[in-house]
C-alpha atoms as a PDB file:
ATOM      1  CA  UNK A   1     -40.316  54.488 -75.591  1.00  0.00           C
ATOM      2  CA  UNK A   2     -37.447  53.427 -77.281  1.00  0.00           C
ATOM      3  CA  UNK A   3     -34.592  55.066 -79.088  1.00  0.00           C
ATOM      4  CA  UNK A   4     -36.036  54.280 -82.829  1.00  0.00           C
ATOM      5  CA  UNK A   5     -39.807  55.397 -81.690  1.00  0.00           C
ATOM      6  CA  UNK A   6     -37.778  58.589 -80.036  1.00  0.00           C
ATOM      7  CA  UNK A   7     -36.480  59.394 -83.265  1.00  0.00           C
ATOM      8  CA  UNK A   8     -39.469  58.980 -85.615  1.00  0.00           C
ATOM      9  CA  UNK A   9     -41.967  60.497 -83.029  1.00  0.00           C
ATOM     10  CA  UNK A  10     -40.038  63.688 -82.035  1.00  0.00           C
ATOM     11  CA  UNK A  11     -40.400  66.892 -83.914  1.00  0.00           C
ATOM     12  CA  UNK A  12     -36.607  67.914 -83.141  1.00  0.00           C
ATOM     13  CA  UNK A  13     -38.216  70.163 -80.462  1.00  0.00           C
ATOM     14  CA  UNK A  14     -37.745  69.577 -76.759  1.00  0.00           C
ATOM     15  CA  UNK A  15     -40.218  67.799 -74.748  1.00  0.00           C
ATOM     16  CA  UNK A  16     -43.095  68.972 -72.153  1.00  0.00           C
ATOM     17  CA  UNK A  17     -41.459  69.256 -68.835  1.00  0.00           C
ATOM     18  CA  UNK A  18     -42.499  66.852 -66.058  1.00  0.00           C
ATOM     19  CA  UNK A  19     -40.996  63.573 -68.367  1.00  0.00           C
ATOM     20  CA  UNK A  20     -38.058  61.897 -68.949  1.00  0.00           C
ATOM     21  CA  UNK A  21     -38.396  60.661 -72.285  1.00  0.00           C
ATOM     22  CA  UNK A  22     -41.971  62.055 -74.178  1.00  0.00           C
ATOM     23  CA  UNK A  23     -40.533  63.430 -77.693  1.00  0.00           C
ATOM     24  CA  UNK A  24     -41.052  67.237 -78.429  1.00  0.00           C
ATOM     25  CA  UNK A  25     -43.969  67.646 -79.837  1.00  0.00           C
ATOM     26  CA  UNK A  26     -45.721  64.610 -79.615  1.00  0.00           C
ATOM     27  CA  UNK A  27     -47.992  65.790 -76.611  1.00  0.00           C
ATOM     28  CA  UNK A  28     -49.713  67.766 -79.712  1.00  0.00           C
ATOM     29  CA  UNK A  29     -50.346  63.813 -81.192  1.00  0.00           C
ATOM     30  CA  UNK A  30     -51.682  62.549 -78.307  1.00  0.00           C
ATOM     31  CA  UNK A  31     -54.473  65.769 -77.803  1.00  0.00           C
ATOM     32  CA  UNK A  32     -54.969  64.865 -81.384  1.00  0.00           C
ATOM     33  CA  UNK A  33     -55.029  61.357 -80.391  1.00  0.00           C
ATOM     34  CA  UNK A  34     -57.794  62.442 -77.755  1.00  0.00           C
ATOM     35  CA  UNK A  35     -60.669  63.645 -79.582  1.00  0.00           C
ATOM     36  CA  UNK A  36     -61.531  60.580 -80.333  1.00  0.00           C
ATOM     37  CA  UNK A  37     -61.084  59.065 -77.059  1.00  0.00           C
ATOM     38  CA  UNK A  38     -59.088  59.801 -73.652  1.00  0.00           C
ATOM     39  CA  UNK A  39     -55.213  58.247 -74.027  1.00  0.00           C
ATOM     40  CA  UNK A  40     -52.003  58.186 -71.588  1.00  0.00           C
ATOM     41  CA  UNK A  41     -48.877  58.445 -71.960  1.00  0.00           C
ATOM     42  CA  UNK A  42     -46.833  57.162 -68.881  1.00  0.00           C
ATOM     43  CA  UNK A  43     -43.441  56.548 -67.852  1.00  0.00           C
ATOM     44  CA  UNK A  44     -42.113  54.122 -64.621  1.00  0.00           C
ATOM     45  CA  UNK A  45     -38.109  53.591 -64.491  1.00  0.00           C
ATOM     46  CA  UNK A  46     -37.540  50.900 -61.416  1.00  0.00           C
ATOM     47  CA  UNK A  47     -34.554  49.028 -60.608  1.00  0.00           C
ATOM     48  CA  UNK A  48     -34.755  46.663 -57.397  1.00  0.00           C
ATOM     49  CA  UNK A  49     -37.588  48.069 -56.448  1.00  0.00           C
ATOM     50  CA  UNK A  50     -37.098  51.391 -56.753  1.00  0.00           C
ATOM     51  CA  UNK A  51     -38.092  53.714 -59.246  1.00  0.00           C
ATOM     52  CA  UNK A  52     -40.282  56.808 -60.576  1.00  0.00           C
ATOM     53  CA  UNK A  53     -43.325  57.476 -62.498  1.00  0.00           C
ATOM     54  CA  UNK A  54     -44.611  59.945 -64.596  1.00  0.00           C
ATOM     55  CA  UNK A  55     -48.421  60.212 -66.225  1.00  0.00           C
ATOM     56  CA  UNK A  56     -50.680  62.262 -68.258  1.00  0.00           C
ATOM     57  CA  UNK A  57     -53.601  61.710 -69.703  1.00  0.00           C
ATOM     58  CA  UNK A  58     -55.127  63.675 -72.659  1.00  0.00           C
ATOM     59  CA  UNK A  59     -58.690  63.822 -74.189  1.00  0.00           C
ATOM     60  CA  UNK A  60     -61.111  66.073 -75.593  1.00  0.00           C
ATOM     61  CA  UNK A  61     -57.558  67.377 -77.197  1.00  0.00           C
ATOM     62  CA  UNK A  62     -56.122  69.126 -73.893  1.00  0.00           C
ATOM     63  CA  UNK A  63     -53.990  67.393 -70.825  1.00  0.00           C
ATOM     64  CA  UNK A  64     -57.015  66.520 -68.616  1.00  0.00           C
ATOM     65  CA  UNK A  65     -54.765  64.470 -65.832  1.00  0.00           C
ATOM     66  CA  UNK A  66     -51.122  65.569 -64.537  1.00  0.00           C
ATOM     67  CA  UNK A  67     -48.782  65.458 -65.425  1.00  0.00           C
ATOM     68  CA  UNK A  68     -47.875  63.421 -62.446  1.00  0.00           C
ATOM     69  CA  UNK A  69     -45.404  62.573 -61.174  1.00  0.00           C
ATOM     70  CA  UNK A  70     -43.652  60.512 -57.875  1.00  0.00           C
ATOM     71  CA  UNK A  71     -40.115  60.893 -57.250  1.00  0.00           C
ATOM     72  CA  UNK A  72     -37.950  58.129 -56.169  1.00  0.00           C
ATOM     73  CA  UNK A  73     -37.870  57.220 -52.393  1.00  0.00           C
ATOM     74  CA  UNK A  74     -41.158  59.045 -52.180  1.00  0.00           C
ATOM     75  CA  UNK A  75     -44.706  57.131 -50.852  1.00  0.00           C
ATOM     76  CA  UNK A  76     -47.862  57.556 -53.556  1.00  0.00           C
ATOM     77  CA  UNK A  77     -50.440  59.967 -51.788  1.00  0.00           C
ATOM     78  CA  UNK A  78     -53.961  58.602 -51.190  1.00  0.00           C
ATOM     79  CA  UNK A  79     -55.056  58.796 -55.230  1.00  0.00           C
ATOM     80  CA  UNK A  80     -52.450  55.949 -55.633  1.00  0.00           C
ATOM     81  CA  UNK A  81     -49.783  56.013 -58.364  1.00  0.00           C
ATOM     82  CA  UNK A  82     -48.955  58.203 -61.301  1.00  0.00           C
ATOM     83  CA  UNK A  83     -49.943  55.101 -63.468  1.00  0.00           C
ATOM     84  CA  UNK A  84     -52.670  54.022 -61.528  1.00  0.00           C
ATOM     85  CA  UNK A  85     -54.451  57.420 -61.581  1.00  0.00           C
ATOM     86  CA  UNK A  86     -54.133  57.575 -65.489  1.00  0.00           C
ATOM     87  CA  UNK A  87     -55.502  54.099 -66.121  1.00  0.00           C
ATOM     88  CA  UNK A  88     -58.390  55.122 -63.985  1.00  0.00           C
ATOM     89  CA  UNK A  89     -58.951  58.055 -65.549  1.00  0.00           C
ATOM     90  CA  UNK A  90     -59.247  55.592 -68.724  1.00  0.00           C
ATOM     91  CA  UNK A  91     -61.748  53.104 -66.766  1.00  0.00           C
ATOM     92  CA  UNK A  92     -59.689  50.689 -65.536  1.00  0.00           C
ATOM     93  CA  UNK A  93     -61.041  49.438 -62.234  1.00  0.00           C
ATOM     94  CA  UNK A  94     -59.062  47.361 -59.334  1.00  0.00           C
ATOM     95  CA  UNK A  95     -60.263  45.289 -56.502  1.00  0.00           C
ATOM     96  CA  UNK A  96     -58.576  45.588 -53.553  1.00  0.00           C
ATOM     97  CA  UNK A  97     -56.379  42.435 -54.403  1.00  0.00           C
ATOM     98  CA  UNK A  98     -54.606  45.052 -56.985  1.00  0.00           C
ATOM     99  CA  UNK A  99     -54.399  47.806 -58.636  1.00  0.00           C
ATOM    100  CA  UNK A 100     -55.075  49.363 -62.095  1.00  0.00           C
ATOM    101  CA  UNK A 101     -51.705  48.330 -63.901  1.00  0.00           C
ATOM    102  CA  UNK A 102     -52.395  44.493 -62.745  1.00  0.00           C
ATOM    103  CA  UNK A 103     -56.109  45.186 -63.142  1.00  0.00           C
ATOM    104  CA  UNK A 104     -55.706  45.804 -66.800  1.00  0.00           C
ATOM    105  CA  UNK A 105     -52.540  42.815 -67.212  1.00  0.00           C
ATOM    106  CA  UNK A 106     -50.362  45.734 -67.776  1.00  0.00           C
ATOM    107  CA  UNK A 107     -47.630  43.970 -65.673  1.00  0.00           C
ATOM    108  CA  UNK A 108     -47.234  41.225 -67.996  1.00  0.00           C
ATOM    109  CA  UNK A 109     -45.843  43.922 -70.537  1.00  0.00           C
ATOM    110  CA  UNK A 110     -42.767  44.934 -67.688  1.00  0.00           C
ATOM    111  CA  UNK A 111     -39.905  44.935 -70.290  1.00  0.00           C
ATOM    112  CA  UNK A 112     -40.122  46.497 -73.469  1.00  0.00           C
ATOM    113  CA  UNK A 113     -38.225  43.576 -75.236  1.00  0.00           C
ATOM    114  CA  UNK A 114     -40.518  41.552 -74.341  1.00  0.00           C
ATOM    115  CA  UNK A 115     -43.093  43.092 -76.084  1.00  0.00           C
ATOM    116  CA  UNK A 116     -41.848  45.004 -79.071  1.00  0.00           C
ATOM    117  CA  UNK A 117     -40.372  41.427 -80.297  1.00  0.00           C
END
């Protein structure tokens, strides 16, 4: 999410607990979003290796996953990852060579320069 999407998405309202950087109101968008199919909206922050995560995911227009979250310094329970959980929730499937986010090539997207370029 960066500043400029921050701005244009956000209603001037503050955001649904449980994330660091989802603008106010556009959790209504992504139930919107959802009736036509089940999105996510997830957030990972990492620095040397350490780092949080925060998921939801949204369809049928109501929160149907989370949101989740795993605080820094702390291990990811049995269901896996914040992330992981949501992109499951959306059908991604891993092998036991990886999970979800490398499942679906989602790591080759790591910086958001990269990308929005």
């Amino acid at each position: 999410m960066t500043d400029q999407l921050f701005d244009a998405a956000t209603d001037g309202t503050e955001g649904p607990p449980g994330f660091w950087r989802l603008p106010g109101g556009f959790d209504k968008l992504l139930a919107d979003w959802s009736a036509a199919g089940a999105v996510a909206y997830v957030e990972a922050e990492y620095f040397g290796g350490v780092g949080e995560q925060h998921a939801a995911v949204w369809a049928d227009g109501a929160v149907v996953l989370g949101p989740l979250h795993v605080p820094e310094g702390q291990p990811f329970g049995s269901a896996g990852s914040p992330i992981s959980q949501a992109l499951r929730r959306l059908g991604a499937v891993a092998d036991a060579a990886t999970d979800e986010f490398a499942a679906m090539e989602l790591d080759r997207h790591r910086h958001s320069e990269d990308w929005i370029a």
